[in-house]
PDB file of N, CA and C in Angstrom:
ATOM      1  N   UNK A   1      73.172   7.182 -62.701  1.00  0.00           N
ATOM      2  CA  UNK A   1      72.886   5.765 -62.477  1.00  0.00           C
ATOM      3  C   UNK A   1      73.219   4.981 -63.746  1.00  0.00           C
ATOM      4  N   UNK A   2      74.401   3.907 -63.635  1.00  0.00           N
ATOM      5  CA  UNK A   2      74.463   3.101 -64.805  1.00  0.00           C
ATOM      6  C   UNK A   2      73.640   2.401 -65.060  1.00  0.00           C
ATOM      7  N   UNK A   3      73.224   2.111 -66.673  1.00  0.00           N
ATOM      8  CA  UNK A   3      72.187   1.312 -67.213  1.00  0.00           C
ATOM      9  C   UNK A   3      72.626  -0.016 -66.652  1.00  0.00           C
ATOM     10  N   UNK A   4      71.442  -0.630 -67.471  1.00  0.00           N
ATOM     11  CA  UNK A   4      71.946  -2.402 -67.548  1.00  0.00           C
ATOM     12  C   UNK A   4      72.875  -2.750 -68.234  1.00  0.00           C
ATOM     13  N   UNK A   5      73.009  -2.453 -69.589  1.00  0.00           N
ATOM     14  CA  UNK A   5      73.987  -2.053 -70.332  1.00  0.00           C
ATOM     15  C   UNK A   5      75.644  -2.025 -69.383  1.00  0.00           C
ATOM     16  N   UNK A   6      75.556  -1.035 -68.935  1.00  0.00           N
ATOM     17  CA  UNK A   6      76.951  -0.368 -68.218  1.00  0.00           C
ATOM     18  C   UNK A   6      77.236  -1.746 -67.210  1.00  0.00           C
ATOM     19  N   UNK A   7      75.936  -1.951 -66.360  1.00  0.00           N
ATOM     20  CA  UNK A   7      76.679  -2.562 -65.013  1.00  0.00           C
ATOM     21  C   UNK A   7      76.754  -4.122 -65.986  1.00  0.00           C
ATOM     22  N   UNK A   8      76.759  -4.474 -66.753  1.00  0.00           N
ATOM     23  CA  UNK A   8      76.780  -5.904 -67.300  1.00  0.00           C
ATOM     24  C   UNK A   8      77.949  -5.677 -68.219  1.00  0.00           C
ATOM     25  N   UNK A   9      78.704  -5.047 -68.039  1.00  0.00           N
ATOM     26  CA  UNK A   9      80.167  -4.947 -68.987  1.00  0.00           C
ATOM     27  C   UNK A   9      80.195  -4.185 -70.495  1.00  0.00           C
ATOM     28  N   UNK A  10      79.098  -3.621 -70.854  1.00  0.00           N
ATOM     29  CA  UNK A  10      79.225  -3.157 -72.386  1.00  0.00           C
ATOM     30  C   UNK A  10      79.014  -4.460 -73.075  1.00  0.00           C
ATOM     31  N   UNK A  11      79.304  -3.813 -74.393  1.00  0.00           N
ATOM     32  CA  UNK A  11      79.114  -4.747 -75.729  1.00  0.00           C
ATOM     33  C   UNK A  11      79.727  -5.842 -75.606  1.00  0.00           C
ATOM     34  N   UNK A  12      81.111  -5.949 -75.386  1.00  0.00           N
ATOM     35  CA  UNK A  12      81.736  -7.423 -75.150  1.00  0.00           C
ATOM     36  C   UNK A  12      81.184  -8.072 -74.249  1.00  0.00           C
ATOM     37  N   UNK A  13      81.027  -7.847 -72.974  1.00  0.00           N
ATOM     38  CA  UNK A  13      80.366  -8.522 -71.766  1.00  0.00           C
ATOM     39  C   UNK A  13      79.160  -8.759 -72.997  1.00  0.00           C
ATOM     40  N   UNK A  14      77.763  -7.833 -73.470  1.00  0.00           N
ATOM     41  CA  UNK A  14      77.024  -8.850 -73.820  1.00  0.00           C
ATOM     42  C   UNK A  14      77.015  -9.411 -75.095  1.00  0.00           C
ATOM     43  N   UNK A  15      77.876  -9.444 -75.817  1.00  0.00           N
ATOM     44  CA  UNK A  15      78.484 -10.567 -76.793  1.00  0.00           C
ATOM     45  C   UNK A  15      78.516 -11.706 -76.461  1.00  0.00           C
ATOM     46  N   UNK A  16      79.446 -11.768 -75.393  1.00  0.00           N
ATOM     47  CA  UNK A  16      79.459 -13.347 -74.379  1.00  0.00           C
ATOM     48  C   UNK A  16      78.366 -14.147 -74.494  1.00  0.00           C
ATOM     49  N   UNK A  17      77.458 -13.156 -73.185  1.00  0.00           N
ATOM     50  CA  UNK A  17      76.205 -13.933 -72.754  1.00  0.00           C
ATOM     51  C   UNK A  17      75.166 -14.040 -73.906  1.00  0.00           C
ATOM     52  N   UNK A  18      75.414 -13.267 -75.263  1.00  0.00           N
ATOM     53  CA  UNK A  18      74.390 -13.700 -76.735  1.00  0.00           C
ATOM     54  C   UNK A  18      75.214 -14.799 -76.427  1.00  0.00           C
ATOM     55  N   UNK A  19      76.407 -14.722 -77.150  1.00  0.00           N
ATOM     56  CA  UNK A  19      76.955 -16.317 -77.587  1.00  0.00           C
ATOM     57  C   UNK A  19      76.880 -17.773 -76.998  1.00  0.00           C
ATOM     58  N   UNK A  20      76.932 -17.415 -75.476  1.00  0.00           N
ATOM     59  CA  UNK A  20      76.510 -18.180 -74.918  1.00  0.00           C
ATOM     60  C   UNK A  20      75.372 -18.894 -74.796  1.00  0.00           C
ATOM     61  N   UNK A  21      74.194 -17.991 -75.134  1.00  0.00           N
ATOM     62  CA  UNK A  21      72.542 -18.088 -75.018  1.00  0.00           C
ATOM     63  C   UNK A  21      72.668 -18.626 -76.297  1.00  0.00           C
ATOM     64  N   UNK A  22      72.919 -18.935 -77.327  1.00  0.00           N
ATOM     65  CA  UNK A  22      72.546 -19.113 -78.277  1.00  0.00           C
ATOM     66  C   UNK A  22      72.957 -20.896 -78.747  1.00  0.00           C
ATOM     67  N   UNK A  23      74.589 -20.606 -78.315  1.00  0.00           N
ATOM     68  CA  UNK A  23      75.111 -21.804 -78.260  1.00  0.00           C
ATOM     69  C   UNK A  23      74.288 -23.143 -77.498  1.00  0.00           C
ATOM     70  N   UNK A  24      73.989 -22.747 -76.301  1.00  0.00           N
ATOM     71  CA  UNK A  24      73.082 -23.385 -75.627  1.00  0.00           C
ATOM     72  C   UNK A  24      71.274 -23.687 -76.357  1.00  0.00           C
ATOM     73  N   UNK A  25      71.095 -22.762 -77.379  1.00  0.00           N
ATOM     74  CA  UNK A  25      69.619 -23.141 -77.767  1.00  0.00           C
ATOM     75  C   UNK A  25      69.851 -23.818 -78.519  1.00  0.00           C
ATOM     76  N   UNK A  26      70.817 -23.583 -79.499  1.00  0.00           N
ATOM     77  CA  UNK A  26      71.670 -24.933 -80.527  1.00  0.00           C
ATOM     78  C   UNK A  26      71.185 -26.151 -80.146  1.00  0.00           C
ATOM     79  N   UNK A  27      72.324 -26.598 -78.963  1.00  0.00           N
ATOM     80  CA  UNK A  27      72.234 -27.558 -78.494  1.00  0.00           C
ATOM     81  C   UNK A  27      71.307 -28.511 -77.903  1.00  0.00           C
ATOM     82  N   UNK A  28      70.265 -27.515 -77.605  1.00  0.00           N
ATOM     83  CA  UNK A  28      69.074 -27.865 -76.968  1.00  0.00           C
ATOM     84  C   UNK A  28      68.037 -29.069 -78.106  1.00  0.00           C
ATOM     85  N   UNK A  29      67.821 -29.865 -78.200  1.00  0.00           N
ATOM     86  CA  UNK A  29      66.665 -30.543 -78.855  1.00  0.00           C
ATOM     87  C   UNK A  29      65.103 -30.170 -78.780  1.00  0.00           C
ATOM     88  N   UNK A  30      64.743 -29.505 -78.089  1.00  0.00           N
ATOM     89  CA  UNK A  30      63.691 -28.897 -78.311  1.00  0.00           C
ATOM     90  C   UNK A  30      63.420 -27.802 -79.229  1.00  0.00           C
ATOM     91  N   UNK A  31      64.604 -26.982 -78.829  1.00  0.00           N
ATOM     92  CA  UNK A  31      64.277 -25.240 -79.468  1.00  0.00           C
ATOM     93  C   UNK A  31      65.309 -25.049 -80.873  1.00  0.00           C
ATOM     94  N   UNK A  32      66.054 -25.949 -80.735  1.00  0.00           N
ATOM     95  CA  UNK A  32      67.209 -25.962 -81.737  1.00  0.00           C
ATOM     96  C   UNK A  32      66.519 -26.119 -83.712  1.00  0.00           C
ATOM     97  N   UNK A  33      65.259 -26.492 -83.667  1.00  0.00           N
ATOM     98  CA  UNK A  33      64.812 -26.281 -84.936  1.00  0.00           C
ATOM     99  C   UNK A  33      64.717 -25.056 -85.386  1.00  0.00           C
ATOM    100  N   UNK A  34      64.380 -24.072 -84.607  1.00  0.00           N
ATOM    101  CA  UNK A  34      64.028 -22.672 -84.395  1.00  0.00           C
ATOM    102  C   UNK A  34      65.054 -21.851 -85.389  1.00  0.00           C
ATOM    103  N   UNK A  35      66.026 -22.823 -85.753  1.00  0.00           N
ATOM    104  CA  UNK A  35      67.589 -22.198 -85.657  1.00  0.00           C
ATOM    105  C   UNK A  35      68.105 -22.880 -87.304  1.00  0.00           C
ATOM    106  N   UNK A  36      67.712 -23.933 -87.857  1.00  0.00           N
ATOM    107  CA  UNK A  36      68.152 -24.787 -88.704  1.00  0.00           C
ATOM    108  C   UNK A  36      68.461 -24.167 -90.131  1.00  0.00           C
ATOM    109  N   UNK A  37      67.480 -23.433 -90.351  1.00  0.00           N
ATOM    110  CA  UNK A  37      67.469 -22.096 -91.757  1.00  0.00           C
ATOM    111  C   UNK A  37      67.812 -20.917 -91.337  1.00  0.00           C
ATOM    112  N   UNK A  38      68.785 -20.681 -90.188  1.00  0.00           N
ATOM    113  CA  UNK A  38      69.442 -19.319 -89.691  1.00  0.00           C
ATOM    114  C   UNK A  38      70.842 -18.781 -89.962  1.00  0.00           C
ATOM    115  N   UNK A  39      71.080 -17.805 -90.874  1.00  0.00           N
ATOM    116  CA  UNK A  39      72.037 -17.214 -90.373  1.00  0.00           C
ATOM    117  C   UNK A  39      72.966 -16.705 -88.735  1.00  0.00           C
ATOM    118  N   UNK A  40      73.242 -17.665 -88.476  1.00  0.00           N
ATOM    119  CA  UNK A  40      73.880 -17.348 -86.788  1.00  0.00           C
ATOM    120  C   UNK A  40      74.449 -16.879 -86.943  1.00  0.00           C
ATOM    121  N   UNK A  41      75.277 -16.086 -87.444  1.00  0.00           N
ATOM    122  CA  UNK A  41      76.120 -15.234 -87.220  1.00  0.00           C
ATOM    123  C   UNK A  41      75.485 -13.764 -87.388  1.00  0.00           C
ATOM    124  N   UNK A  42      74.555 -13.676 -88.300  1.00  0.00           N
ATOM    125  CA  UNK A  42      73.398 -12.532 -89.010  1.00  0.00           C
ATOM    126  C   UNK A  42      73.147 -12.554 -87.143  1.00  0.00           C
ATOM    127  N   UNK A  43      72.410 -13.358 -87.236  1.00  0.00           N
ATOM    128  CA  UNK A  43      71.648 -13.457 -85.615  1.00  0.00           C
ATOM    129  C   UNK A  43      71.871 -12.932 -84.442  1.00  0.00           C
ATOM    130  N   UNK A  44      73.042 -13.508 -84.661  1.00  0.00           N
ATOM    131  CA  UNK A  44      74.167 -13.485 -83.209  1.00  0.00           C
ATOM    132  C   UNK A  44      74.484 -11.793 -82.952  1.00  0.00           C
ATOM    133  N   UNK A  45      75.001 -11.034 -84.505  1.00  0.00           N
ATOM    134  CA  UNK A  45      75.129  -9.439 -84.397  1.00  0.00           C
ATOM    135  C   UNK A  45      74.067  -9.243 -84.570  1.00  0.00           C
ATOM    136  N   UNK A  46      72.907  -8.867 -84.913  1.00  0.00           N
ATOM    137  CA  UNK A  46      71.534  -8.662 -84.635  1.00  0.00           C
ATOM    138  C   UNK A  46      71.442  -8.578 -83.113  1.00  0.00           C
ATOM    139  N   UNK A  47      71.426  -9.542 -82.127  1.00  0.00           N
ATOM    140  CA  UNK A  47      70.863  -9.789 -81.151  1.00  0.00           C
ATOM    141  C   UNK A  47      71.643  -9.131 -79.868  1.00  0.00           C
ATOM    142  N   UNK A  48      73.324  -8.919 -80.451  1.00  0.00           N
ATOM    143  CA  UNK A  48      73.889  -8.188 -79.554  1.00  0.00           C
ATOM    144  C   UNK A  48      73.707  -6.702 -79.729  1.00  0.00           C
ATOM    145  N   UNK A  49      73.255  -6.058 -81.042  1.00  0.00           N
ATOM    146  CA  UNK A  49      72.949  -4.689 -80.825  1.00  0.00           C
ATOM    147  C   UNK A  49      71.591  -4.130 -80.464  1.00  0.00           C
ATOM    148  N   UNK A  50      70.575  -5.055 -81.036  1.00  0.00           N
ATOM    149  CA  UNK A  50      69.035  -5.186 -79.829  1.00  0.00           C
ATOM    150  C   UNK A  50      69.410  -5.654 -78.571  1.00  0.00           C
ATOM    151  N   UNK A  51      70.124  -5.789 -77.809  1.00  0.00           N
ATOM    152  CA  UNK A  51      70.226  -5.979 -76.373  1.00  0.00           C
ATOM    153  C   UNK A  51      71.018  -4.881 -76.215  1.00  0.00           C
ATOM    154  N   UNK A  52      71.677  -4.293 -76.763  1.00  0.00           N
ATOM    155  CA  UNK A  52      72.624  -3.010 -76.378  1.00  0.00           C
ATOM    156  C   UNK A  52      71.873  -1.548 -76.498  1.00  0.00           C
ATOM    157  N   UNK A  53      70.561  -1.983 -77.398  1.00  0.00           N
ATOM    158  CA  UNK A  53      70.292  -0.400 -78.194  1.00  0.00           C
ATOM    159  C   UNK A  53      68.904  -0.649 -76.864  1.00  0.00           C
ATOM    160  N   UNK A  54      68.118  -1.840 -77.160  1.00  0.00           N
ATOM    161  CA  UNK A  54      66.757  -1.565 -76.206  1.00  0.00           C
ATOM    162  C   UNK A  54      66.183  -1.900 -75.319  1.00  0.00           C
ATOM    163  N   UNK A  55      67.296  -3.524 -74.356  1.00  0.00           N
ATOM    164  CA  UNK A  55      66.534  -4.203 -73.634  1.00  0.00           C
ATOM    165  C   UNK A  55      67.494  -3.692 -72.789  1.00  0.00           C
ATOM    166  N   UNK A  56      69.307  -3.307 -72.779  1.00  0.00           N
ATOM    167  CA  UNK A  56      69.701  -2.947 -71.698  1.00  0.00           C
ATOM    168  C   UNK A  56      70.224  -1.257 -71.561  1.00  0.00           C
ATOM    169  N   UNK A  57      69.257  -1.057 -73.042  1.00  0.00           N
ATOM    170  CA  UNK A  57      69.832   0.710 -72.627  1.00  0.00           C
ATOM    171  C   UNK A  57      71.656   0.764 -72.963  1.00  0.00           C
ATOM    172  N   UNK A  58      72.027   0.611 -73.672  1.00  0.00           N
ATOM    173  CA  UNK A  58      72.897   0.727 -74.725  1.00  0.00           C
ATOM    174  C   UNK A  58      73.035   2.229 -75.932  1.00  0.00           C
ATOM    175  N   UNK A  59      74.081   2.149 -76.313  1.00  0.00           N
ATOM    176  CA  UNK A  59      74.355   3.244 -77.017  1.00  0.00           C
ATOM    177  C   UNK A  59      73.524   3.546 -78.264  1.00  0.00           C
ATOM    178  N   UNK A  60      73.364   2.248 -78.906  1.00  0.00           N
ATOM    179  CA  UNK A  60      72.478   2.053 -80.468  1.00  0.00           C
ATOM    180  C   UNK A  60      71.186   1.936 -80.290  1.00  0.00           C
ATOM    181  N   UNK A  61      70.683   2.645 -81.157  1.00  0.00           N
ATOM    182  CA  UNK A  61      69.685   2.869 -81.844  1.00  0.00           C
ATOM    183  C   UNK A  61      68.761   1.799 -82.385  1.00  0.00           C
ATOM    184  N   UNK A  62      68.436   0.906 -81.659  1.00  0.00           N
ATOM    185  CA  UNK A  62      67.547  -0.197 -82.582  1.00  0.00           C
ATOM    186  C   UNK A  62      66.825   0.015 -84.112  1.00  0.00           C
ATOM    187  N   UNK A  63      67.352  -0.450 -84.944  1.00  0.00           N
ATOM    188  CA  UNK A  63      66.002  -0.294 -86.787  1.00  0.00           C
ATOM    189  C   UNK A  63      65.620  -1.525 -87.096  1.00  0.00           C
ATOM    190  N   UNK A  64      64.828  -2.362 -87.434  1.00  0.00           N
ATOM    191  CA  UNK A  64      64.787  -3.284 -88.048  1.00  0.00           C
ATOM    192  C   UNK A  64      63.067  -3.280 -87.727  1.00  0.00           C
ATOM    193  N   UNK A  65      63.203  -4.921 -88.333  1.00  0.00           N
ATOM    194  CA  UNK A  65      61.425  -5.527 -87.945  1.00  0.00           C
ATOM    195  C   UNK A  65      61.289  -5.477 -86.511  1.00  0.00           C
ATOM    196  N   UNK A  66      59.854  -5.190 -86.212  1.00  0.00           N
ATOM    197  CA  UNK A  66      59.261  -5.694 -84.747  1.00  0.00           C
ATOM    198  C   UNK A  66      59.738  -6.882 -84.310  1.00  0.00           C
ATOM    199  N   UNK A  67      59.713  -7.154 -82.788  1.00  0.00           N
ATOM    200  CA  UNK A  67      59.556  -8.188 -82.618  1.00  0.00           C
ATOM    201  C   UNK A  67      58.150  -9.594 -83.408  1.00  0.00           C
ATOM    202  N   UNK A  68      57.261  -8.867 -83.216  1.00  0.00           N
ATOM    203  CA  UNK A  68      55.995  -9.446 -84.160  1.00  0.00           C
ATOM    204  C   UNK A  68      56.143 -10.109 -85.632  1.00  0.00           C
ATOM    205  N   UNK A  69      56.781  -8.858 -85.908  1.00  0.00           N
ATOM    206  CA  UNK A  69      57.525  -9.376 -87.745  1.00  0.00           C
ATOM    207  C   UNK A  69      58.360 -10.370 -87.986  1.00  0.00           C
ATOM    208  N   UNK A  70      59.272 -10.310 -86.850  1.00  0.00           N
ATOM    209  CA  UNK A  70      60.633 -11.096 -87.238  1.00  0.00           C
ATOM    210  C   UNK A  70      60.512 -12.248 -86.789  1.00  0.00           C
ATOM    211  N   UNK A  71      59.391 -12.376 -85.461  1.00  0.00           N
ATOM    212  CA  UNK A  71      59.353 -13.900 -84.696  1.00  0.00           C
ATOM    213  C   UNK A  71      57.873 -14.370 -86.005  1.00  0.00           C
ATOM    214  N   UNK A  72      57.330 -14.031 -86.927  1.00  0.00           N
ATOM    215  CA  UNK A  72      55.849 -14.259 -87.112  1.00  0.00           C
ATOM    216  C   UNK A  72      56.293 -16.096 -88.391  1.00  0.00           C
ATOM    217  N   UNK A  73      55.597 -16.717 -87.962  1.00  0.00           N
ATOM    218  CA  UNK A  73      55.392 -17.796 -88.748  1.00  0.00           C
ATOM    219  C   UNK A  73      56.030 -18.945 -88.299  1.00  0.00           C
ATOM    220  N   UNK A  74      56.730 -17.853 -86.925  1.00  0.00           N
ATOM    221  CA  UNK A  74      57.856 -19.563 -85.758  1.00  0.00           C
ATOM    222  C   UNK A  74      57.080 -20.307 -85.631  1.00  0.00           C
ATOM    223  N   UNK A  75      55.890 -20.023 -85.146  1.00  0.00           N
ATOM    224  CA  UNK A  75      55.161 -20.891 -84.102  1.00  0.00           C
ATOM    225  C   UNK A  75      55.382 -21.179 -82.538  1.00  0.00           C
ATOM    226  N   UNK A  76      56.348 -20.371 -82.299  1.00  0.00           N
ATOM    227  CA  UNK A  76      56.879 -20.038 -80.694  1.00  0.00           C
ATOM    228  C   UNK A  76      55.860 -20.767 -80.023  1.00  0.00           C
ATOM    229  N   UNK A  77      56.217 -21.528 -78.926  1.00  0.00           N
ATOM    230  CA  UNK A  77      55.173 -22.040 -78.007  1.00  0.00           C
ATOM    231  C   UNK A  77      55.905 -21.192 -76.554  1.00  0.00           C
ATOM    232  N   UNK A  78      54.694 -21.343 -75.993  1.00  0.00           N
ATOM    233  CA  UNK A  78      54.859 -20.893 -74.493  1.00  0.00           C
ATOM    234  C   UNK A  78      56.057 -21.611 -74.118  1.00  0.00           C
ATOM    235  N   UNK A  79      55.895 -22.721 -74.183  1.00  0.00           N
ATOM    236  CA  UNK A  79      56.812 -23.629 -73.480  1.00  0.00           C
ATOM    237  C   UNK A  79      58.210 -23.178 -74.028  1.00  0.00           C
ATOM    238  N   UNK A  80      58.055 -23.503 -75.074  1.00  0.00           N
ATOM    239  CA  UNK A  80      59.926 -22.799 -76.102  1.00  0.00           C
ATOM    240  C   UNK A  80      60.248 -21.300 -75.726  1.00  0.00           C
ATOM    241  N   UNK A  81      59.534 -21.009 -75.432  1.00  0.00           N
ATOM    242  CA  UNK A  81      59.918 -19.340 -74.795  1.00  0.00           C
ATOM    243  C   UNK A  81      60.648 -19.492 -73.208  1.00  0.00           C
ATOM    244  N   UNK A  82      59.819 -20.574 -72.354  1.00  0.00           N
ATOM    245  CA  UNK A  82      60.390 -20.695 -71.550  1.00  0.00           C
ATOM    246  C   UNK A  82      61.603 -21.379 -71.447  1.00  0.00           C
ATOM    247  N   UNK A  83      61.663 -22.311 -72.305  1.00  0.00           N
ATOM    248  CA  UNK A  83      63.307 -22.844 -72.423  1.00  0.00           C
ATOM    249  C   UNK A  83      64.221 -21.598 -72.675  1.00  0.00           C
ATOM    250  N   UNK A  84      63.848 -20.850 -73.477  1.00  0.00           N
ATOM    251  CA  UNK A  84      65.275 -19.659 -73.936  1.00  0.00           C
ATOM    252  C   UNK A  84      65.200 -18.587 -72.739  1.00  0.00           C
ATOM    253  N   UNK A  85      64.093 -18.329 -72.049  1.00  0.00           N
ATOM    254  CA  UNK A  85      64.126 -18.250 -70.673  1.00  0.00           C
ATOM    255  C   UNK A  85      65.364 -18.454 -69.922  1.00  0.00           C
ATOM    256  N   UNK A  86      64.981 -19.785 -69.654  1.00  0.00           N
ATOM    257  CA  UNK A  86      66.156 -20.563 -68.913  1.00  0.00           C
ATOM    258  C   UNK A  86      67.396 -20.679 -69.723  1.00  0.00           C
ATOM    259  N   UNK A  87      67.605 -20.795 -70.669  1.00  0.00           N
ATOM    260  CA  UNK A  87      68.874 -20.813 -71.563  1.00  0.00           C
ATOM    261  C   UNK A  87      69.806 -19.491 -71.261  1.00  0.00           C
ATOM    262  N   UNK A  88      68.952 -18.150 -71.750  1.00  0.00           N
ATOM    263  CA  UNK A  88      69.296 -16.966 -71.376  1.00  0.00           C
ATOM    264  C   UNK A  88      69.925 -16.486 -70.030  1.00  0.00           C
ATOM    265  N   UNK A  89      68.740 -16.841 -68.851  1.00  0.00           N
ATOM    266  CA  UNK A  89      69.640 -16.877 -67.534  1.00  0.00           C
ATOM    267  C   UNK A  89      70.890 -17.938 -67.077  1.00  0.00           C
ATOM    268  N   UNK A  90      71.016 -19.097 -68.011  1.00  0.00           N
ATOM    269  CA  UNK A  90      72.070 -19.775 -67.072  1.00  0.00           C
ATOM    270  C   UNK A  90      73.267 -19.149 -68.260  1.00  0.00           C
ATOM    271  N   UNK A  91      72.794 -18.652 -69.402  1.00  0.00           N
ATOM    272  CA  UNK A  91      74.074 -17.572 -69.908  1.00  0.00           C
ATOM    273  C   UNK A  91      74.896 -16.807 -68.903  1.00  0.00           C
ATOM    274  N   UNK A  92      73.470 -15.915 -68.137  1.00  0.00           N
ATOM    275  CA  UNK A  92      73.654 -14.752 -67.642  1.00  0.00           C
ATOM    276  C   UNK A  92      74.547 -14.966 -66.600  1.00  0.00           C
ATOM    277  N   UNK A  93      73.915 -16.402 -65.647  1.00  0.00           N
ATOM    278  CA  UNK A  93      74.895 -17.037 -64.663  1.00  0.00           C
ATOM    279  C   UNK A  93      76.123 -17.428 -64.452  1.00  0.00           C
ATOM    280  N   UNK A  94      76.520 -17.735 -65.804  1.00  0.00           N
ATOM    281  CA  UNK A  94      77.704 -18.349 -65.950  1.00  0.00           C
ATOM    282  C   UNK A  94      78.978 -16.775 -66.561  1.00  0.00           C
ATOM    283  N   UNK A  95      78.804 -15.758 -66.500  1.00  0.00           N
ATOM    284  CA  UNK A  95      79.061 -14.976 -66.572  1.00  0.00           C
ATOM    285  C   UNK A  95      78.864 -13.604 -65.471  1.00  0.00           C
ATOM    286  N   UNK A  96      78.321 -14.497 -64.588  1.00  0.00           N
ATOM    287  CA  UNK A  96      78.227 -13.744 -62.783  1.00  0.00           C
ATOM    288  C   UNK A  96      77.396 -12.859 -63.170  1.00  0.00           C
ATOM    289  N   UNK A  97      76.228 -12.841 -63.565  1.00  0.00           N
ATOM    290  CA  UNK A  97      75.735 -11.619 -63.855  1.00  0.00           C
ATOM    291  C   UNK A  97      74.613 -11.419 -62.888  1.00  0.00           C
ATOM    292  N   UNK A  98      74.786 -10.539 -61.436  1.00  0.00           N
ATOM    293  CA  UNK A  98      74.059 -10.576 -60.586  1.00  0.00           C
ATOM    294  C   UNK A  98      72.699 -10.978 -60.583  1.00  0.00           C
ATOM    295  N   UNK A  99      71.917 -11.651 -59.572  1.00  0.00           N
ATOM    296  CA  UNK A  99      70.823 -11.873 -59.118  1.00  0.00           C
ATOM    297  C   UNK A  99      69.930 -10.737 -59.898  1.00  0.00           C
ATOM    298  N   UNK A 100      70.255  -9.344 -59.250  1.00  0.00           N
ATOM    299  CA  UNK A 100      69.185  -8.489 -59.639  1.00  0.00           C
ATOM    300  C   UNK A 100      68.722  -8.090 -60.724  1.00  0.00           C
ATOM    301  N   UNK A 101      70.123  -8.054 -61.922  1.00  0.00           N
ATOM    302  CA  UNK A 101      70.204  -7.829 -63.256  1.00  0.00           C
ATOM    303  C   UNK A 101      69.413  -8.802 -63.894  1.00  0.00           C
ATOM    304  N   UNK A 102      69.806  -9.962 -63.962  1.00  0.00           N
ATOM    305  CA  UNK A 102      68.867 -11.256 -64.207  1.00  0.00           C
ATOM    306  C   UNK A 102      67.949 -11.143 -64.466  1.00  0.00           C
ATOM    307  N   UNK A 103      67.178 -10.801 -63.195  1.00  0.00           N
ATOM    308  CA  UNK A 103      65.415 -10.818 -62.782  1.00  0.00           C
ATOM    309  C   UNK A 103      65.000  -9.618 -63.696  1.00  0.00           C
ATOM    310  N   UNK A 104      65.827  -8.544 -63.904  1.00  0.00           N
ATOM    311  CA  UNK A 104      65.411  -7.745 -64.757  1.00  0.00           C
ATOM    312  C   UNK A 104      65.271  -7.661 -66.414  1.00  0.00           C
ATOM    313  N   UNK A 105      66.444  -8.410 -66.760  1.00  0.00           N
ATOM    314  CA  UNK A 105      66.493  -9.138 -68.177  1.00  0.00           C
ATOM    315  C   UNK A 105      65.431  -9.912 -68.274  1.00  0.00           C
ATOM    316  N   UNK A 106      64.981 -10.419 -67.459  1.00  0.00           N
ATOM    317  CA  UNK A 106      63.981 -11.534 -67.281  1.00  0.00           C
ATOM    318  C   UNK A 106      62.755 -11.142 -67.327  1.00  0.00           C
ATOM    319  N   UNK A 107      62.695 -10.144 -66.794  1.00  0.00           N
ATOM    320  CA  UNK A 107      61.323  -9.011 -66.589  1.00  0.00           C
ATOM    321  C   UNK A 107      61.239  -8.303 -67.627  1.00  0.00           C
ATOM    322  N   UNK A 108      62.145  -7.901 -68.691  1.00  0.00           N
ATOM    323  CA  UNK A 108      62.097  -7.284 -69.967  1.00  0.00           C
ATOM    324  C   UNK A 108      61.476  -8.537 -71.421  1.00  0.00           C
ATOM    325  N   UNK A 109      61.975  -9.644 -70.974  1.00  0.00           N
ATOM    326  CA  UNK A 109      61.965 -11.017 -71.741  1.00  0.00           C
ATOM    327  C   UNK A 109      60.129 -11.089 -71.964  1.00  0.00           C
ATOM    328  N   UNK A 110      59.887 -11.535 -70.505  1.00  0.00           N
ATOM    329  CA  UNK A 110      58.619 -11.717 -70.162  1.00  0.00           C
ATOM    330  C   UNK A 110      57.567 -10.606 -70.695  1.00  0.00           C
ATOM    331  N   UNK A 111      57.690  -9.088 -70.772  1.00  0.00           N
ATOM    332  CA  UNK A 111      56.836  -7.770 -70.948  1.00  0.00           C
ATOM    333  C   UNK A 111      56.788  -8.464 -72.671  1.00  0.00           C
ATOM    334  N   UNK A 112      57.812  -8.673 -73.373  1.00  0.00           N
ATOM    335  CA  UNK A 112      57.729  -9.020 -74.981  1.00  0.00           C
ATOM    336  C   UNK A 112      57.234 -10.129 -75.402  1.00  0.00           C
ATOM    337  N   UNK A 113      56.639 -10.946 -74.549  1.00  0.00           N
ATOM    338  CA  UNK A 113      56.740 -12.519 -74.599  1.00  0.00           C
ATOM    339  C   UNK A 113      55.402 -12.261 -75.714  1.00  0.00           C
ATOM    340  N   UNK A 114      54.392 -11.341 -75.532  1.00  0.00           N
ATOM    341  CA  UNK A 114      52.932 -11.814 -76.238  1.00  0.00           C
ATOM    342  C   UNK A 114      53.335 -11.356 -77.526  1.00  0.00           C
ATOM    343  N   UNK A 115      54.452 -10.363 -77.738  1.00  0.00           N
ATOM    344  CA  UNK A 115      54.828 -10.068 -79.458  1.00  0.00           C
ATOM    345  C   UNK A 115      55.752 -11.127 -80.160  1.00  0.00           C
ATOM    346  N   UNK A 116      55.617 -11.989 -79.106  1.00  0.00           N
ATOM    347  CA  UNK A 116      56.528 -13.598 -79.871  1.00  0.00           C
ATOM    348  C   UNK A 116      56.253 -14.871 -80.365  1.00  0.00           C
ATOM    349  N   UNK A 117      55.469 -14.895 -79.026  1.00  0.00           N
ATOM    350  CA  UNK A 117      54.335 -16.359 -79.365  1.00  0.00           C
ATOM    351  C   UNK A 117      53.609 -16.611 -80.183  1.00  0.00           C
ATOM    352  N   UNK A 118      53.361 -17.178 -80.815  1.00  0.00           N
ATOM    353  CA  UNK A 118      52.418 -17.415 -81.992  1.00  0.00           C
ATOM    354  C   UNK A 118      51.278 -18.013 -81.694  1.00  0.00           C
ATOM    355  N   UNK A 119      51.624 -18.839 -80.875  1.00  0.00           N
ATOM    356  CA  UNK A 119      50.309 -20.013 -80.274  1.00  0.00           C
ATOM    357  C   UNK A 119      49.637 -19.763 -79.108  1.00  0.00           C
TER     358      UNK A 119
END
């Protein structure tokens, strides 16, 4: 049975949908402060090999900080979680990335949400 990983194209396929997700939080006026003292590009490879190594079952090995560590002093609100939520899936959308896969990225998003939030 192919992972999530596999049926979502490999590393390039999720290169895309980071770049995409990200580009879009940029842009966003709400969540886009989140981002102002960031290395994006640090980010951007960061975020495509944690989605390759642990959220879609990928080849790599995740090392770094917790989620807890690395999100700690954002101030994440519920609400800003749910924007990258939605940011994330209309990535996913715009790159055909089935209904079912989605809900499952989505369902992985959501299980991490309390090691993010701050508030």
């Amino acid at each position: 049975m192919a992972t999530l990983y596999e049926k979502l194209g490999g590393e390039k396929a999720i290169a895309a949908v980071v770049n995409e997700f990200y580009d879009r939080m940029i842009k966003d006026e709400q969540v886009s402060h989140y981002f102002r003292y960031t290395d994006m590009d640090k980010l951007r490879k960061h975020q495509i090999s944690y989605f390759m190594s642990y959220a879609l079952g990928g080849p790599h090995k995740y090392e770094g900080a917790t989620l807890r560590e690395s999100h700690k002093g954002m101030n994440i609100t519920h609400e800003h979680y749910e924007i990258a939520i939605k940011h994330l899936n209309g990535a996913l959308r715009k790159y055909n990335v089935p209904l079912e896969d989605r809900v499952k990225v989505e369902a992985f998003l959501r299980s991490v949400k309390p090691h993010i939030i701050n508030k």
